[in-house]
N, C-alpha and C. Protein backbone atom coordinates (compact mmCIF):
# COMPACT_ATOMS: atom_id res chain seq x y z
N UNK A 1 85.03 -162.30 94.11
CA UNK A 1 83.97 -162.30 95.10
C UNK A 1 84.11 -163.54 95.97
N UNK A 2 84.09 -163.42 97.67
CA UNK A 2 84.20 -164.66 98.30
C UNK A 2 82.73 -165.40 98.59
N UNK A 3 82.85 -166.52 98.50
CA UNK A 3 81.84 -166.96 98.72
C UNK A 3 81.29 -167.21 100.25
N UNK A 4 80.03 -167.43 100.84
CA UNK A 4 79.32 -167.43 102.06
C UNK A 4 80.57 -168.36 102.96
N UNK A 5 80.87 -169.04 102.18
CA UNK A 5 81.64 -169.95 103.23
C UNK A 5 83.19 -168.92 103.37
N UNK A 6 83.52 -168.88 102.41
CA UNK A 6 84.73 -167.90 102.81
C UNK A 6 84.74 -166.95 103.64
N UNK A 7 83.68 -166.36 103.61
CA UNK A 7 83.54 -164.79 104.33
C UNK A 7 83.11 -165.55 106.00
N UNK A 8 82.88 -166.57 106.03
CA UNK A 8 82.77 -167.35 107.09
C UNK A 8 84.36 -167.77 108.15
N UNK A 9 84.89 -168.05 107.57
CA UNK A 9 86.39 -168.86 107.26
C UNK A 9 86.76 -167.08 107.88
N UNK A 10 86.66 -166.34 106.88
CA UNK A 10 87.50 -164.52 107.12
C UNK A 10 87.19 -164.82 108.51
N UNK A 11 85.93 -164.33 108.99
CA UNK A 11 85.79 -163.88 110.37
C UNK A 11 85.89 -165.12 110.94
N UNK A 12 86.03 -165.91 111.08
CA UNK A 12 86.50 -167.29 111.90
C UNK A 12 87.89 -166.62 112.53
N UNK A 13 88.93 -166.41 111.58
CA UNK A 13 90.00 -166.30 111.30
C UNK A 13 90.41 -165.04 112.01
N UNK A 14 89.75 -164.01 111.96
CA UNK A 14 89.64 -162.69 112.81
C UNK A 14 89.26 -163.11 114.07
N UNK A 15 88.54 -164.25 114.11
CA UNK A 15 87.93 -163.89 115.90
C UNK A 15 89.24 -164.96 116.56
N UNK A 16 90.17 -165.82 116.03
CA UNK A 16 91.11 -166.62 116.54
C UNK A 16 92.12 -165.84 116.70
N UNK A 17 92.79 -165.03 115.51
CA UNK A 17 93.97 -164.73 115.03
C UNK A 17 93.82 -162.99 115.12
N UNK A 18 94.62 -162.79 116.42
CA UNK A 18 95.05 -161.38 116.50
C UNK A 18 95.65 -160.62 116.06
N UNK A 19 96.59 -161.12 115.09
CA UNK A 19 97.60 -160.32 114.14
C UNK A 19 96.97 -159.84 113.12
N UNK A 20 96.26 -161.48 112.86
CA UNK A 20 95.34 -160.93 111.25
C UNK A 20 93.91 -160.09 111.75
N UNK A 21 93.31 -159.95 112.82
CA UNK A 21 92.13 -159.18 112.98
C UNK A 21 92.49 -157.99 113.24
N UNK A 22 94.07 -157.43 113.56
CA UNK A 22 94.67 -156.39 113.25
C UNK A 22 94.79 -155.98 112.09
N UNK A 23 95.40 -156.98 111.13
CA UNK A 23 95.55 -156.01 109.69
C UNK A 23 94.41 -155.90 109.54
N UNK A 24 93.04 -157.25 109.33
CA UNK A 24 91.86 -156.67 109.31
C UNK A 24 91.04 -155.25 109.47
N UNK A 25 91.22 -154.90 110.46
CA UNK A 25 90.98 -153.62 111.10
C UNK A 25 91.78 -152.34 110.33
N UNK A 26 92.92 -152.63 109.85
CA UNK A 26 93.74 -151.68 109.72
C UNK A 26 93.91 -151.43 107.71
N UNK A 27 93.47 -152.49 107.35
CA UNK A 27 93.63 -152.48 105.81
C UNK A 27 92.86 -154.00 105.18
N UNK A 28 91.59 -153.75 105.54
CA UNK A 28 91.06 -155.05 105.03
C UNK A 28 90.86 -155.40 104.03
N UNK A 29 91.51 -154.69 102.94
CA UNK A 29 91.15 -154.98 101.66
C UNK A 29 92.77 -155.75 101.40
N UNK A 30 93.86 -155.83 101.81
CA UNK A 30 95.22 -156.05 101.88
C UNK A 30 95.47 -157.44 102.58
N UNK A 31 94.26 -157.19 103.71
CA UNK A 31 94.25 -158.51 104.60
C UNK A 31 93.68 -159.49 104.28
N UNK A 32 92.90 -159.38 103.52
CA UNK A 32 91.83 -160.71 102.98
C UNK A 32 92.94 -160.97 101.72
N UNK A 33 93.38 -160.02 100.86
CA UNK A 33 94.26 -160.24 99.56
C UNK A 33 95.21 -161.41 100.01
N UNK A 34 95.80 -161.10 100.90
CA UNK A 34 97.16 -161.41 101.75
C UNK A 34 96.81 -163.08 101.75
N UNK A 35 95.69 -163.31 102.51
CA UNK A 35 94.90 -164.79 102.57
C UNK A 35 94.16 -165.51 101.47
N UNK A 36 94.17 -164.57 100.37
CA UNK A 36 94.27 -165.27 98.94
C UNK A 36 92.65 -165.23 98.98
N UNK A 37 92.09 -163.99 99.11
CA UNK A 37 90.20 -163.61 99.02
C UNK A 37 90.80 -162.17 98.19
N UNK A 38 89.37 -162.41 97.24
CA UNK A 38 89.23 -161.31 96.50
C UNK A 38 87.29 -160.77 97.09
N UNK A 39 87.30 -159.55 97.66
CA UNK A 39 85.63 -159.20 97.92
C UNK A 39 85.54 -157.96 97.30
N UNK A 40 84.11 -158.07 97.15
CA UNK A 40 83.35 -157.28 96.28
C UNK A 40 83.75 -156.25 97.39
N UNK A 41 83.16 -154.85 96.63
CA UNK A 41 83.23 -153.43 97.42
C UNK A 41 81.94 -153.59 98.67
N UNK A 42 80.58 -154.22 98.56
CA UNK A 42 79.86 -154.33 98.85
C UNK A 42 79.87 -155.68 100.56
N UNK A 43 81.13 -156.00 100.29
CA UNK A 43 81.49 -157.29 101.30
C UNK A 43 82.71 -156.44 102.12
N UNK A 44 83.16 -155.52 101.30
CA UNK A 44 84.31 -155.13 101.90
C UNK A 44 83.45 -154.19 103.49
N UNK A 45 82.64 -153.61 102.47
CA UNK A 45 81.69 -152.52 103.69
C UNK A 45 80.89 -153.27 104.75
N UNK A 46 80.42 -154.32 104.72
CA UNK A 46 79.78 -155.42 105.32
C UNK A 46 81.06 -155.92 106.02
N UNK A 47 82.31 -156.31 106.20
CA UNK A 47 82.98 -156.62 106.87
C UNK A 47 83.72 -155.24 107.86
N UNK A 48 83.83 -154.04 106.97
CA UNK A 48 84.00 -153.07 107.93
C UNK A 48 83.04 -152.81 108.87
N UNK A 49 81.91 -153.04 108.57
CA UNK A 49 80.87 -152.59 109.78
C UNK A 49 80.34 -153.91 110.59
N UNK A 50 81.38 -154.94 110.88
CA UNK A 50 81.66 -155.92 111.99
C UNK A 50 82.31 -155.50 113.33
N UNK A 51 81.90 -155.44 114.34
CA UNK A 51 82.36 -155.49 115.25
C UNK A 51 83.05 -156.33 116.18
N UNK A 52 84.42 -157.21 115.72
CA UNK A 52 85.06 -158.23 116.26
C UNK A 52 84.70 -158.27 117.51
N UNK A 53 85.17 -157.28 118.63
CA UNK A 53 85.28 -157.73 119.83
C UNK A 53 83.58 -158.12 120.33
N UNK A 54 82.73 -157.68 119.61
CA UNK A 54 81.33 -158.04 120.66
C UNK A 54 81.11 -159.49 120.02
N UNK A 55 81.53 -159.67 118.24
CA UNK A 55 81.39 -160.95 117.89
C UNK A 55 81.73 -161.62 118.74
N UNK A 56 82.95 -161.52 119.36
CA UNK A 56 84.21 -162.61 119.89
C UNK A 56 83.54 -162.88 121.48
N UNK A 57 82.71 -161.58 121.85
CA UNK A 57 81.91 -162.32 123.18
C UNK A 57 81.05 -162.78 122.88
N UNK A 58 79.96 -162.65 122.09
CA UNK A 58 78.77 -163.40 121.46
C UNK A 58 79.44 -164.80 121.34
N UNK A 59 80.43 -165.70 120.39
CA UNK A 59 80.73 -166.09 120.53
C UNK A 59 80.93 -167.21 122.01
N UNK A 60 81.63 -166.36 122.08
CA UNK A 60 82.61 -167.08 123.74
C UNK A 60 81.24 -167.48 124.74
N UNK A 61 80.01 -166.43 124.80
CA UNK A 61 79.10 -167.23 125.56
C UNK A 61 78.03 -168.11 124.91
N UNK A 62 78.01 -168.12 123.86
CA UNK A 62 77.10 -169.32 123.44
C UNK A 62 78.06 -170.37 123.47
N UNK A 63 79.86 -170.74 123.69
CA UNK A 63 80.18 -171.72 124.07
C UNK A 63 79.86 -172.01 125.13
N UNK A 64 80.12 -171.13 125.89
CA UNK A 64 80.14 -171.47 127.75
C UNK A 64 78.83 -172.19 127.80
N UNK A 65 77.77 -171.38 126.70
CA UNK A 65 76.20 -172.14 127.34
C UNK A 65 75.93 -173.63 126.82
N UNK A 66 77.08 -173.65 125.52
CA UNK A 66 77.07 -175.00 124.94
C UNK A 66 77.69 -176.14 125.71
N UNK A 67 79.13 -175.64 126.35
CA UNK A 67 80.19 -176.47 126.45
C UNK A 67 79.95 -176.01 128.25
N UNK A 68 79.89 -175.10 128.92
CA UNK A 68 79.54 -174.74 130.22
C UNK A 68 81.67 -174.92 130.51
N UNK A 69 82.17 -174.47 129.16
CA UNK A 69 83.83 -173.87 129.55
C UNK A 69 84.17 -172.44 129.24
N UNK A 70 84.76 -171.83 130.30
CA UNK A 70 84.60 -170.37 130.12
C UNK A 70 85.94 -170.15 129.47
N UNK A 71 86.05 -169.75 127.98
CA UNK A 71 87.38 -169.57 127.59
C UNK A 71 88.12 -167.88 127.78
N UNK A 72 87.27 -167.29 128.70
CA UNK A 72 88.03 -166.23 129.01
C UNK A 72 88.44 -166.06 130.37
């Protein structure tokens, strides 16, 4: 089971890293293994029903409103 901070670290890691938010997407139980996380069935479903790309704008504009730098 990963802990709050790990599952933190996962999607950190998904919203930087396009290769891995691919396998993500594509076999996330393989992809987190791969990065040395073991999740419950219950985290696994909670991470499937993430939506990277709206995270990754949510994201991107609370920088812009923080930092007023548009990283897209």
């Amino acid at each position: 089971m990963a802990t709050e901070r790990e599952m933190q670290e996962l999607l950190g890691r998904a919203l930087a890293d396009e290769a891995f938010r691919a396998r993500l997407l594509d076999d996330p139980r393989q992809a987190v293994r791969d990065v040395g996380y073991e999740l419950t069935e219950e985290q696994l479903a909670a991470l499937k029903m993430i939506d990277t790309q709206t995270l990754a704008e949510a994201l991107d504009e609370r920088l812009v409103k923080r930092t007023g730098v548009n990283l897209g």
